[in-house]
Protein backbone atom coordinates (compact mmCIF):
# COMPACT_ATOMS: atom_id res chain seq x y z
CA UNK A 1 -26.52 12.24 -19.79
CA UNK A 2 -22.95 12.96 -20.26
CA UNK A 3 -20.92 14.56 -23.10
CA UNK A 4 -18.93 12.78 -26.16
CA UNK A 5 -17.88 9.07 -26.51
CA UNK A 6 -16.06 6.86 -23.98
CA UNK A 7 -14.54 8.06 -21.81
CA UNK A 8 -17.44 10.33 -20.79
CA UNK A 9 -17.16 13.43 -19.40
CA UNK A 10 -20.05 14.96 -17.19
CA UNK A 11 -22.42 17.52 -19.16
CA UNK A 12 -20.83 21.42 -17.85
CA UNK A 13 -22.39 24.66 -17.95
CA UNK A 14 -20.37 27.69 -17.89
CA UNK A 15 -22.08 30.35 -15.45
CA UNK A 16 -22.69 33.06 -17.05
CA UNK A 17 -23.76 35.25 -14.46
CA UNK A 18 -23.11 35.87 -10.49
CA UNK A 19 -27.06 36.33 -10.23
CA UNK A 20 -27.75 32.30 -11.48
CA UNK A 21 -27.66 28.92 -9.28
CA UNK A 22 -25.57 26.58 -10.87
CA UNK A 23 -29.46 24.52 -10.87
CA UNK A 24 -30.96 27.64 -12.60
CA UNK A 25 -27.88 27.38 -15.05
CA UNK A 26 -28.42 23.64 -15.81
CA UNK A 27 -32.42 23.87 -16.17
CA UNK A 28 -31.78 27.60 -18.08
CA UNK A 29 -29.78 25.06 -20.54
CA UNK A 30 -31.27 22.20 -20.66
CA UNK A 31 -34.41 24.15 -21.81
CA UNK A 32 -32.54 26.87 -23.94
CA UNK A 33 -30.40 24.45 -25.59
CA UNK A 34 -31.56 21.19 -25.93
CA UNK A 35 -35.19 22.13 -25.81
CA UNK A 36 -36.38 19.78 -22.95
CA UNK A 37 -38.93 20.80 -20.80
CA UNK A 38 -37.91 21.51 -17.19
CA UNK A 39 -41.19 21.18 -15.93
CA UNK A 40 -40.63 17.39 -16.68
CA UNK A 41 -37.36 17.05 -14.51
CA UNK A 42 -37.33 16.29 -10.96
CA UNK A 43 -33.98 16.64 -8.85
CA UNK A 44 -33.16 13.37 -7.17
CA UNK A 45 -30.20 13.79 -5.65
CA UNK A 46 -27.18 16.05 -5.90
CA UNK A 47 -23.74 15.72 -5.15
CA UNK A 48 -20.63 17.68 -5.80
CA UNK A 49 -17.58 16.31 -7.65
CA UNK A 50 -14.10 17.02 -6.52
CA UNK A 51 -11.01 17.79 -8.41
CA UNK A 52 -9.02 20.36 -10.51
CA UNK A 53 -12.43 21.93 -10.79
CA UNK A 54 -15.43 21.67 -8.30
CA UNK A 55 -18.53 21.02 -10.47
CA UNK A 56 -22.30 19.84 -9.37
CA UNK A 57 -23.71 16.57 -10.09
CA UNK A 58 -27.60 16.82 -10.86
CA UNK A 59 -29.56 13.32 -10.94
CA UNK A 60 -33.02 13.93 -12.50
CA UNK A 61 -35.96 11.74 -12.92
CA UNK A 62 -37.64 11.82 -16.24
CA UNK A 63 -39.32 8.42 -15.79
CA UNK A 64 -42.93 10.01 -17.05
CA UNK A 65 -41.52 11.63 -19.77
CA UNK A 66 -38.25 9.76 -20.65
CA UNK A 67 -39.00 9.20 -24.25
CA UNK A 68 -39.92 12.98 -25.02
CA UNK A 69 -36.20 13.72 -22.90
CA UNK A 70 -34.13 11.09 -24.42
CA UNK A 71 -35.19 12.50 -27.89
CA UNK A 72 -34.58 16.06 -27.72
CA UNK A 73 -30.68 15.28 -25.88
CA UNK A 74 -30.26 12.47 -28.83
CA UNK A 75 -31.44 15.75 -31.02
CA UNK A 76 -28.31 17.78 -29.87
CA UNK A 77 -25.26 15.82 -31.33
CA UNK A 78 -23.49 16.95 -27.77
CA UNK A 79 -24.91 14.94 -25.46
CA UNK A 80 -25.88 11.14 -25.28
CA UNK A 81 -27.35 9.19 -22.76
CA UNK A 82 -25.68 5.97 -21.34
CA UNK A 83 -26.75 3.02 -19.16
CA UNK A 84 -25.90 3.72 -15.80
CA UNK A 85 -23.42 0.21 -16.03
CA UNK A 86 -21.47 2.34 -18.36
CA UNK A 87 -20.74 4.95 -16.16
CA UNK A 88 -18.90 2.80 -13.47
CA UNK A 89 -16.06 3.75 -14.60
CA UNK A 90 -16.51 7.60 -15.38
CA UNK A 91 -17.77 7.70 -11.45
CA UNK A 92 -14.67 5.97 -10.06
CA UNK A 93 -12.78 8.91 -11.75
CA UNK A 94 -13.80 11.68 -9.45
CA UNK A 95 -14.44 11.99 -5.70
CA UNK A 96 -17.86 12.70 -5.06
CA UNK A 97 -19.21 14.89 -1.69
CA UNK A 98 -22.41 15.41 -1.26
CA UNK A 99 -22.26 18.46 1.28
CA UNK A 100 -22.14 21.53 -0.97
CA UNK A 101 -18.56 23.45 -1.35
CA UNK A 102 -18.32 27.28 -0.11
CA UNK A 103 -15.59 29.62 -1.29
């Protein structure tokens, strides 16, 4: 899921509060927002993307419920979903870590 036409950009949530994950933030707005339900995610890897900004890479599963997900992120006219084969080049863009980054 990433934001816009080519070239993509990866989806960002602004944290809103110092209490929040940056998780709780994405899950808060994927469910807030786009209306998908969290319960149907499951976190398969994460990795954190270097670069003017530091930002967290979620991958979720939705293969039980990808129809049900697909629809309600086609519903918001932000966000789109691409073939991974697509996203080659978006990925060669940033470098990726996947230890976490502390301030």
């Amino acid at each position: 899921m990433v934001t816009g036409d080519a070239p993509y950009q990866f989806l960002s949530v602004d944290k809103k509060e110092n209490t929040e994950t940056v998780l709780a933030m994405m899950l808060d707005y994927l469910k807030q927002s786009v209306g998908v339900d969290t319960d149907c995610l499951r976190l398969e890897e994460l990795a954190m993307l270097k670069g003017k900004s530091k930002q967290t890479l979620f991958v979720f599963s939705i293969h039980d419920h990808e129809q049900d997900v697909v629809a309600k992120c086609n519903h918001n006219q932000k966000l789109k979903f691409v073939e991974v084969e697509q996203l080659h080049t978006l990925f060669q863009t940033v470098e990726m870590d996947t230890a976490p980054f502390f301030e």
